[in-house]
Protein backbone atom coordinates (compact mmCIF):
# COMPACT_ATOMS: atom_id res chain seq x y z
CA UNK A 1 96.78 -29.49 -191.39
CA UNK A 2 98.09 -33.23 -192.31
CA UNK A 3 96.04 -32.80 -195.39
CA UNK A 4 97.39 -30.02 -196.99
CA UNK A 5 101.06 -30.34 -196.03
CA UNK A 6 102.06 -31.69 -199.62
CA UNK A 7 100.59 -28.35 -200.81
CA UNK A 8 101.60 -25.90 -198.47
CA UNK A 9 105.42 -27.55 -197.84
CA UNK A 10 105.37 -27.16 -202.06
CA UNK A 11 104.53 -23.44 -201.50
CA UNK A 12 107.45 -23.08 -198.34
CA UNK A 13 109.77 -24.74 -200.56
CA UNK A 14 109.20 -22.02 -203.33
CA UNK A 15 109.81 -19.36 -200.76
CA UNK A 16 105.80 -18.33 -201.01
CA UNK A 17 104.45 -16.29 -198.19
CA UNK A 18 100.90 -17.77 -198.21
CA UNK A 19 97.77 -17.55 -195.53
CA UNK A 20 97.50 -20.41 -193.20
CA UNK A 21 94.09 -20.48 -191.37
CA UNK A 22 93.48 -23.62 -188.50
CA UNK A 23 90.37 -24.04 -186.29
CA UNK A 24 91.73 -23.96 -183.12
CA UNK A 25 88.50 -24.22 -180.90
CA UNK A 26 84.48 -25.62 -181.94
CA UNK A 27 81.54 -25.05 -179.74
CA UNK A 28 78.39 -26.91 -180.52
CA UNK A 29 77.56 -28.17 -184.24
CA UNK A 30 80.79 -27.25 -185.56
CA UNK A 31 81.48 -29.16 -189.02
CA UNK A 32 85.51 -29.47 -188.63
CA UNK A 33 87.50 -30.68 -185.69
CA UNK A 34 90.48 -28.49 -184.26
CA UNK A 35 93.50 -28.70 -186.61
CA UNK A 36 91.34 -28.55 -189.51
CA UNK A 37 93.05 -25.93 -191.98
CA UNK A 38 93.19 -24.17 -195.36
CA UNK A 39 95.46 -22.38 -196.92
CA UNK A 40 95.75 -19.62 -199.77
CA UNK A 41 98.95 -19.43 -201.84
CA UNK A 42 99.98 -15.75 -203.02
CA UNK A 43 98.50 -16.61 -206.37
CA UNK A 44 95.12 -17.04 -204.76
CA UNK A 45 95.06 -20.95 -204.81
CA UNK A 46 93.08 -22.67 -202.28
CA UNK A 47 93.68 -26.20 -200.37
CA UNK A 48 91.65 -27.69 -197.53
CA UNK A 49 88.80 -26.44 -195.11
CA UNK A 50 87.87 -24.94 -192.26
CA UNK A 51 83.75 -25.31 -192.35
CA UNK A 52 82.72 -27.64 -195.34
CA UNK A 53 82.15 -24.92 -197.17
CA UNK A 54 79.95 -22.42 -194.75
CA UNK A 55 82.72 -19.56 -194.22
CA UNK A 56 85.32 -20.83 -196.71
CA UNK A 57 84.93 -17.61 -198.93
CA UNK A 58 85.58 -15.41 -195.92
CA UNK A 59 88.33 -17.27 -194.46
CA UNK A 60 89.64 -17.01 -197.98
CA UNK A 61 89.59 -13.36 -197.77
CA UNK A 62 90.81 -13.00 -194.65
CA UNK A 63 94.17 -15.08 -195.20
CA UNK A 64 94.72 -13.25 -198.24
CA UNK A 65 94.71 -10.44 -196.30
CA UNK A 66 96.47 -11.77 -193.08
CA UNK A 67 99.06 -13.16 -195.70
CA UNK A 68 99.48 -9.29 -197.43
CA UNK A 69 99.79 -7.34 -193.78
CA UNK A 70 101.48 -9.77 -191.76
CA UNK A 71 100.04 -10.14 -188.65
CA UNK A 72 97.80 -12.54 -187.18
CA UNK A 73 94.40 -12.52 -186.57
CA UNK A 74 92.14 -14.92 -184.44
CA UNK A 75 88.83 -14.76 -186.07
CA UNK A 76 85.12 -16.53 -184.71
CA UNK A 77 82.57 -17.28 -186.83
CA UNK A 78 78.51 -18.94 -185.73
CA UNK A 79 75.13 -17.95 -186.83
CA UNK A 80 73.28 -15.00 -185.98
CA UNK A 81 69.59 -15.46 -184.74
CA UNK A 82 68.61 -12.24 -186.52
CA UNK A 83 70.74 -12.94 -189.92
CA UNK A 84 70.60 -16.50 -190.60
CA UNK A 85 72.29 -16.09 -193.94
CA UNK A 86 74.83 -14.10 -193.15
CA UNK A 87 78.42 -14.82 -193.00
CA UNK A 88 78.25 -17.51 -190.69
CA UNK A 89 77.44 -21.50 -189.99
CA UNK A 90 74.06 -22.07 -190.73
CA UNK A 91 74.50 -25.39 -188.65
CA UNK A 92 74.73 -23.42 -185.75
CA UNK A 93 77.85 -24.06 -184.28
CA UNK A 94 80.62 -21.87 -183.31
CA UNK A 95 84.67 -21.67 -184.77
CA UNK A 96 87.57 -19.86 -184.05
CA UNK A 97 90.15 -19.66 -186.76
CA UNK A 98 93.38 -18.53 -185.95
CA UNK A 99 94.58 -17.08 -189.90
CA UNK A 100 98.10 -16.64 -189.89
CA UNK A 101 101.10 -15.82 -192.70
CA UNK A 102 103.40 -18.33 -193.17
CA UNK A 103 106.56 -18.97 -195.33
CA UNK A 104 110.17 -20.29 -194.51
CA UNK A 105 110.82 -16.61 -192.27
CA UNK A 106 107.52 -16.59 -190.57
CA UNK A 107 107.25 -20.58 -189.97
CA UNK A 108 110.74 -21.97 -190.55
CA UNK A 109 109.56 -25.16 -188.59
CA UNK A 110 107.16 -26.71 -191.49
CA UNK A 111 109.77 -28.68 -193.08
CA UNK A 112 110.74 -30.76 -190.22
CA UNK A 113 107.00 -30.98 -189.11
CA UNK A 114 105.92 -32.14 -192.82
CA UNK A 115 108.96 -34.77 -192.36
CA UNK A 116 107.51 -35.75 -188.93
CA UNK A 117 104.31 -36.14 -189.89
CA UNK A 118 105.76 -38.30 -193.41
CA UNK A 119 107.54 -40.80 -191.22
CA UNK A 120 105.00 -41.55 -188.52
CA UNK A 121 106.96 -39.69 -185.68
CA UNK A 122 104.66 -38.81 -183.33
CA UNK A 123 105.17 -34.99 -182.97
CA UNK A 124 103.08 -31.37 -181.63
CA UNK A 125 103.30 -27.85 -183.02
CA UNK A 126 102.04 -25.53 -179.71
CA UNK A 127 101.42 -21.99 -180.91
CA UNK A 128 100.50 -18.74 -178.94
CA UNK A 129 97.03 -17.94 -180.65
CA UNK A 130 95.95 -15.18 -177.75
CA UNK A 131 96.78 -13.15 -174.85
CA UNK A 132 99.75 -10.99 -173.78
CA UNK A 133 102.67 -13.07 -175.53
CA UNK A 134 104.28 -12.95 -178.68
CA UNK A 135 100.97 -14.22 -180.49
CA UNK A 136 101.98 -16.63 -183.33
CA UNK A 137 105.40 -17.71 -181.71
CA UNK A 138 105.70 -21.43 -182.33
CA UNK A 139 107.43 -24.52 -180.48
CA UNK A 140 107.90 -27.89 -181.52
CA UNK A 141 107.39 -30.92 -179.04
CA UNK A 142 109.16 -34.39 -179.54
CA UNK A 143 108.16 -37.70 -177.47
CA UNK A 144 111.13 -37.93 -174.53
CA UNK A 145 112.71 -34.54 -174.05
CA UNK A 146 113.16 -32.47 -176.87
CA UNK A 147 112.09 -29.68 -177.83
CA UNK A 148 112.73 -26.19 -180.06
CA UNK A 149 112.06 -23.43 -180.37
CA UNK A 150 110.27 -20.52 -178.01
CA UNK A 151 106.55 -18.85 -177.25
CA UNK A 152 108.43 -16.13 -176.18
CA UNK A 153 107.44 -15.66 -172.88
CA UNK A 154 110.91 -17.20 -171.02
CA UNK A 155 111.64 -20.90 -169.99
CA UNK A 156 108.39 -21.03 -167.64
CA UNK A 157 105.69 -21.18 -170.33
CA UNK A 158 108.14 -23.44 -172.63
CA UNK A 159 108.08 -25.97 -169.96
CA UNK A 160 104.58 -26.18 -168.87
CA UNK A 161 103.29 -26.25 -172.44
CA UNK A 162 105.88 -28.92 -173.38
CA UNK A 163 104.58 -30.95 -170.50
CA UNK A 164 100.92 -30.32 -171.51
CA UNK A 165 101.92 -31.22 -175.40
CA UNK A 166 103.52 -34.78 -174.05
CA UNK A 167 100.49 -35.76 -172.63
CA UNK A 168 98.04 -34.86 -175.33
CA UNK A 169 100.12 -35.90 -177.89
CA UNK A 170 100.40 -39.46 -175.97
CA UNK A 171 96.42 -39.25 -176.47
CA UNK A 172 95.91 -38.21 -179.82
CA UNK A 173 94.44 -34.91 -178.79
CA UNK A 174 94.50 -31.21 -179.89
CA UNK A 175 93.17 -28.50 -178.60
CA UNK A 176 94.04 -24.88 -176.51
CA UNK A 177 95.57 -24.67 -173.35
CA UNK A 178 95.49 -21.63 -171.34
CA UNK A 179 98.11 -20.32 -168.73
CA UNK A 180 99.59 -17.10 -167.15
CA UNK A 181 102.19 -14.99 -169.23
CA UNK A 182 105.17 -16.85 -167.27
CA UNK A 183 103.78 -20.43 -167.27
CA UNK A 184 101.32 -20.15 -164.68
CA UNK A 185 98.36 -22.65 -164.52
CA UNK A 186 96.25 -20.93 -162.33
CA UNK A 187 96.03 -18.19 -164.91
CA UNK A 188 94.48 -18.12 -168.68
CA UNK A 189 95.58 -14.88 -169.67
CA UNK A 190 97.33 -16.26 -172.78
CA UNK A 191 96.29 -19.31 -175.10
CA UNK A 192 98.58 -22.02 -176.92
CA UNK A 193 96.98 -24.00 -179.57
CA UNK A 194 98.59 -27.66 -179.22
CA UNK A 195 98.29 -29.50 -182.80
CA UNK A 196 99.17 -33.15 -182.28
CA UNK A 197 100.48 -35.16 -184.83
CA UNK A 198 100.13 -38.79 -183.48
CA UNK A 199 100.70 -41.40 -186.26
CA UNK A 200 97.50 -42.78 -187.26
CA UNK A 201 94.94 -44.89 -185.15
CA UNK A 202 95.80 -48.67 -186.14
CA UNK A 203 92.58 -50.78 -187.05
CA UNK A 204 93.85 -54.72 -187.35
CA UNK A 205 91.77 -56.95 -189.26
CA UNK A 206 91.42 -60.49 -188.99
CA UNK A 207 90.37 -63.11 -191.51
CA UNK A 208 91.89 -63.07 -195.21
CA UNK A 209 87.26 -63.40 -196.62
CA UNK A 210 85.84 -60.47 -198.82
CA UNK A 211 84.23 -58.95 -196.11
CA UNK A 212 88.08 -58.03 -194.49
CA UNK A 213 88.45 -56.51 -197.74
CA UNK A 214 85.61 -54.33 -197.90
CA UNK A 215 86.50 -53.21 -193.92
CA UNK A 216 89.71 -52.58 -195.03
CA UNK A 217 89.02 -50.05 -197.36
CA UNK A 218 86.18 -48.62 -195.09
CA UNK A 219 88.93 -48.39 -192.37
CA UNK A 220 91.56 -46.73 -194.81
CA UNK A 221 88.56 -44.35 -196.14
CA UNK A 222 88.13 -43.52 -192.36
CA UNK A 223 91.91 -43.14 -191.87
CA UNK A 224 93.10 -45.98 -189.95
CA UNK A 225 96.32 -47.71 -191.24
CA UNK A 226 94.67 -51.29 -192.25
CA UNK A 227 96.33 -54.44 -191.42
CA UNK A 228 94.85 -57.74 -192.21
CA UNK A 229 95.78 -60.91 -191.34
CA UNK A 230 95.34 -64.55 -191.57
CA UNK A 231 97.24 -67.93 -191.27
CA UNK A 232 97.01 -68.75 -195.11
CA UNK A 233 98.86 -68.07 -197.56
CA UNK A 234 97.05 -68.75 -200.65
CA UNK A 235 94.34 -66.15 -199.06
CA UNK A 236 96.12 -63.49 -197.60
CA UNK A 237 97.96 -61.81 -200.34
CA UNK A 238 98.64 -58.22 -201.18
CA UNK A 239 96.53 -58.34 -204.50
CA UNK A 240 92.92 -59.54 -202.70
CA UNK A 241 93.70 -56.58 -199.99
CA UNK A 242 94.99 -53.42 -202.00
CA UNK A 243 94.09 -50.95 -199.44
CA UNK A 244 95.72 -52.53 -196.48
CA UNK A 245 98.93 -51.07 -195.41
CA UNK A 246 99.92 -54.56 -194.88
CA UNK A 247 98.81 -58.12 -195.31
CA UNK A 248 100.37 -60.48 -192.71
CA UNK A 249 100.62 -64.60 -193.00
CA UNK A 250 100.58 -65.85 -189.58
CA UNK A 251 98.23 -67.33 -187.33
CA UNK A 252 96.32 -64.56 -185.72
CA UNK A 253 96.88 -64.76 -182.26
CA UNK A 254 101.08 -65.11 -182.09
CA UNK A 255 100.96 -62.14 -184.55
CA UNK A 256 98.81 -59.97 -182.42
CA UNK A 257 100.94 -61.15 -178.80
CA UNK A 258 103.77 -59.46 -180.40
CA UNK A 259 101.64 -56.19 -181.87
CA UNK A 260 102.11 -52.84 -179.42
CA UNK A 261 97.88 -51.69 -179.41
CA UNK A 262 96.32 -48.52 -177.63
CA UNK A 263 93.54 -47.01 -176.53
CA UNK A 264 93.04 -45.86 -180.35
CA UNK A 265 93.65 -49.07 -182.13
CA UNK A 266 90.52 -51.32 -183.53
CA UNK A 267 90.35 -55.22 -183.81
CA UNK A 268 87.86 -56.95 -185.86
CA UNK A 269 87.84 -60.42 -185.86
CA UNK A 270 85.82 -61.53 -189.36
CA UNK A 271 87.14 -65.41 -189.15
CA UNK A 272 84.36 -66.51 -187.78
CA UNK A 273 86.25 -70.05 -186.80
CA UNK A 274 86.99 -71.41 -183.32
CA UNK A 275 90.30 -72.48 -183.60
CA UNK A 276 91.26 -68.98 -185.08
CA UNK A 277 88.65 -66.64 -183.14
CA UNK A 278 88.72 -68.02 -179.27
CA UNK A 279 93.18 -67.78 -179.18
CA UNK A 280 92.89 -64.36 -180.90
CA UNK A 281 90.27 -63.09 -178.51
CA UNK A 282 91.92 -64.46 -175.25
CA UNK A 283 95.06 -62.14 -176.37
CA UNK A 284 92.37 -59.18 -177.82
CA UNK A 285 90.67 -59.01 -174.98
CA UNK A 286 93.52 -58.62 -172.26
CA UNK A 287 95.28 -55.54 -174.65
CA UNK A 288 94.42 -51.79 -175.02
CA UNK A 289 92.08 -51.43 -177.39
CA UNK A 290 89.02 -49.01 -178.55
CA UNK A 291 87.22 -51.32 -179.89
CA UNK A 292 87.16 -55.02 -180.47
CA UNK A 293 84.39 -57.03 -182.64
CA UNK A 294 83.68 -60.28 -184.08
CA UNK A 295 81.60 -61.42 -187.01
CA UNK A 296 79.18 -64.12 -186.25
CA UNK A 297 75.94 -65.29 -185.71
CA UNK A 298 73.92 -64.98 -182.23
CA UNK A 299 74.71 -69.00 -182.12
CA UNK A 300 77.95 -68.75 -182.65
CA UNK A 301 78.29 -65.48 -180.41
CA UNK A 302 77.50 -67.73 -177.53
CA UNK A 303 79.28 -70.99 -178.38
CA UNK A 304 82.34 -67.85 -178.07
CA UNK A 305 81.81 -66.75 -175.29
CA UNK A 306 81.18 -70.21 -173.40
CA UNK A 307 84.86 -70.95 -174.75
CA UNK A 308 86.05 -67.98 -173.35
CA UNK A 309 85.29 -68.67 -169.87
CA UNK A 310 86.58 -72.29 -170.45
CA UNK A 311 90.37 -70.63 -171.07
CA UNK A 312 89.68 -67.99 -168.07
CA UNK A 313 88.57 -64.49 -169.42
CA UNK A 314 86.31 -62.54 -166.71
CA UNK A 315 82.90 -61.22 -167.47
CA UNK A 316 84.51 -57.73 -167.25
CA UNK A 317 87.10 -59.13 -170.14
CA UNK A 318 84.04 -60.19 -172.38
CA UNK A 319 81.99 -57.14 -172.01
CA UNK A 320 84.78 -55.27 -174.15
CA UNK A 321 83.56 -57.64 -176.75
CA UNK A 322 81.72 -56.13 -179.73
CA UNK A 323 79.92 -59.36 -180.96
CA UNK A 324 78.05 -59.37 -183.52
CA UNK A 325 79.77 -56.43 -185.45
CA UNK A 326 78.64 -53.92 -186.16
CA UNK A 327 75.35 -51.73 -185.93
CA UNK A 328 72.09 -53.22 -186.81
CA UNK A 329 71.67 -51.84 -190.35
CA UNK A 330 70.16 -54.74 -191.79
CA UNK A 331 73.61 -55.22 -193.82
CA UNK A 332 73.94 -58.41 -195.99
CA UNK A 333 76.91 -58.11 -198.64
CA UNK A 334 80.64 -57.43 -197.40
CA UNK A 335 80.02 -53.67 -198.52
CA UNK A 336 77.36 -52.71 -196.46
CA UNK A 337 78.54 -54.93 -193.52
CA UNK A 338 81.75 -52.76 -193.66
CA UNK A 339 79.75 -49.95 -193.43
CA UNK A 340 77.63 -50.93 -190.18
CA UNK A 341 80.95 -51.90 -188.56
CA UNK A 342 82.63 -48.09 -189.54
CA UNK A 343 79.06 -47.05 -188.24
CA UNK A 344 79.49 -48.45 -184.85
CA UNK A 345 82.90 -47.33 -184.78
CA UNK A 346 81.96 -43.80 -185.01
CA UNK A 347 79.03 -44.08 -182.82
CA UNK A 348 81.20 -45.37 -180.36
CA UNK A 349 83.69 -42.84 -180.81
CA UNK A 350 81.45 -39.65 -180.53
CA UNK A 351 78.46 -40.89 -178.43
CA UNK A 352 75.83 -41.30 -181.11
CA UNK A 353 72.44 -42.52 -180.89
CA UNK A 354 72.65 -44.78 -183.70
CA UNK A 355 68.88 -43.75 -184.47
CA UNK A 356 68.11 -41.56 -187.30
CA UNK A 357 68.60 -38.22 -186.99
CA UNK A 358 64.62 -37.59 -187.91
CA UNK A 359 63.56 -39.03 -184.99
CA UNK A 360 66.27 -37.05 -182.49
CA UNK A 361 66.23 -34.15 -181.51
CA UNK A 362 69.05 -31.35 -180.04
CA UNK A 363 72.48 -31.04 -181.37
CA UNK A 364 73.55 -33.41 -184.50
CA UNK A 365 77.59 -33.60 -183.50
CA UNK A 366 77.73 -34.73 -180.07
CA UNK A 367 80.64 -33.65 -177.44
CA UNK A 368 80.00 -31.40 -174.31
CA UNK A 369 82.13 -28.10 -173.88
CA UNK A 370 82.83 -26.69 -170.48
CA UNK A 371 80.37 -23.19 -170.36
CA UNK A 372 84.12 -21.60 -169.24
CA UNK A 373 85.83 -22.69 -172.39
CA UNK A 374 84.75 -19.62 -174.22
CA UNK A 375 87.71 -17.38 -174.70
CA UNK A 376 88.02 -14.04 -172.99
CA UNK A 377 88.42 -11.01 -175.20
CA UNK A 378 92.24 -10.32 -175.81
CA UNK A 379 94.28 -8.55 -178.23
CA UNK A 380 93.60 -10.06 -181.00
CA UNK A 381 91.09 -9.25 -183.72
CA UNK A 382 88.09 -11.17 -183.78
CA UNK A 383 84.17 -11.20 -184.59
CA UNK A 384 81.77 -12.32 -182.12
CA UNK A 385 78.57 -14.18 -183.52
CA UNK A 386 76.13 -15.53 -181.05
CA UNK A 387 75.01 -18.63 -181.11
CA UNK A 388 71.55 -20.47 -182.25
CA UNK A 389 70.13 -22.24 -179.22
CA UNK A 390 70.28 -25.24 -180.62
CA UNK A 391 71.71 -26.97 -184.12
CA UNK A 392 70.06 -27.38 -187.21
């Protein structure tokens, strides 16, 4: 939903009732992620997507409809073996929507999420999609202790999702979380979509050369918040790195001792220097991170990593390191070596091959789903599609 806010808060602010629709749950080759969404404004204007454009013109219908009558409706769309072009994913994956109206009566909480989400605050929206509760009932959860509003179903269910919303919000993660009508985790009669709106995964680039620049806008295209930095002035300047959030002078290492990284946060070191590359890596290598590469040669890879055992880093420190960077495209200019280092990033992230897809086989978006996490029938509409046996 981050994508659309500017267009749908616009809409909420105009006192619109409009149709709100979110994937809330993807089995198999699924195009979009969970807290994907589009929305149709009451004059029939569209923003976002739900499916890259395989059941856009029935979700379209659908929350112009949802939007008109009022009540929700949790909808599934896949591909049918015996109607292959039918309304449908042709990819043969599997999505449940969850359409719903919204405007400032019916979702009086967008304002301060859109503000949220604006500022970086880390914030989740948990909303009853299915089950015995008041489906579409809506609760906002805070890092800390705060919290508002209710799902309806008493102080039990509150609490346990707001725990449940902490700790995937803390991760970056959104998805549905199933409990008892009171609360109860050994139940899964009713079903809370949990949206979290972490503040986006920092990638921190090192050396002020061309190819930080191209990396930098690869990383911004890929929706990291781009910082580059070097310890000279003359090179790194705003005007050489216009899609970095920042552009930091100081020497590399200090400035990344006194950075707060995570588990989501991605350091590419493109300096290619001793004196810059083995302090930086000492610190790099004993922080969170996802990912951390360096730019250099096979010679110089190991002249690195001889002076990293000199200061004291373990084997199990170096084998974090992502050296040379990047996937072996056979990448010369800054471009395309951008591009094999966003390559490896999201084969690392997803569990990619790195092969060409002609010579795979089975499903093209990877990610296992438990055989249990198909939802039980409940009380709210919905169209059951089966599935292809395996993605196209």
């Amino acid at each position: 939903m981050r994508d659309i806010l500017d267009s749908i808060t616009k809409w909420w602010d105009e006192n619109e009732t409009f149709g709100l629709a979110t994937v809330v749950r993807t089995f198999s080759s699924a195009p979009r992620e969970p807290g994907a969404a589009m929305a149709v404004s009451a004059g029939g204007e569209v923003v976002g997507s739900v499916s890259g454009g395989c059941v856009e013109g029935a979700v379209y219908e659908l929350a112009t409809e949802v939007a008109t009558a009022g009540r929700p409706v949790l909808q599934r769309y896949g591909i049918s073996d015996d109607d292959a072009f039918a309304v449908g994913l042709t990819c043969g994956g599997i999505i449940d929507i969850f359409v719903e109206p919204a405007s400032k009566e019916r979702f009086s909480q967008l304002a301060e999420i859109a503000g949220a989400v604006r500022s970086g605050t880390p914030v989740a929206l948990a909303t009853v999609i299915e089950g015995p509760g008041d489906v579409g009932a809506r609760r906002i959860i805070w890092q800390g202790e705060h919290a508002s509003g209710t799902l309806g179903a008493g102080d039990r269910l509150d609490e346990a999702v707001d725990d449940d919303a902490r700790g995937m919000l803390a991760q970056g993660v959104t998805g549905v979380r199933r409990y008892g009508p009171q609360g109860e985790r050994r139940l899964d009669d009713l079903s809370v979509f949990v949206q979290s709106f972490a503040p986006a995964p920092r990638m921190l680039v090192f050396g002020a050369i061309d190819f930080a620049a191209a990396v930098a806008k690869v990383g911004k295209f890929l929706g990291y918040r781009v910082t580059v930095c070097d310890a000279r002035p003359v090179f790194a300047t705003s005007s050489r790195f216009p899609d970095a959030d920042e552009v930091v002078t100081d020497w590399p290492h200090r400035y990344l001792a006194g950075v707060s990284t995570d588990m989501r946060t991605v350091i590419c070191v493109l300096t290619h220097d001793p004196k810059f590359d083995v302090p930086l890596l000492e610190v790099a290598l004993r922080q969170p991170a996802a990912y951390i590469g360096a730019m250099g040669s096979r010679r110089t890879h190991d002249d690195r990593l001889a002076r990293l055992r000199e200061v004291g880093l373990t084997e199990a420190e170096l084998a974090r390191l992502r050296s040379p960077i990047g996937l072996d495209l056979g990448a010369r200019t800054p471009e395309e070596t951008a591009v094999a280092i966003a390559a490896e990033l999201i084969q690392l992230r997803w569990g990619g091959s790195g092969q060409p897809l002609t010579v795979t086989s089975g499903r093209i978006h990877h990610g296992q789903f438990p055989a249990d996490a198909l939802p039980a029938d409940g009380g709210v509409q919905r169209v059951v599609v089966a599935p292809a046996e395996r993605a196209g």
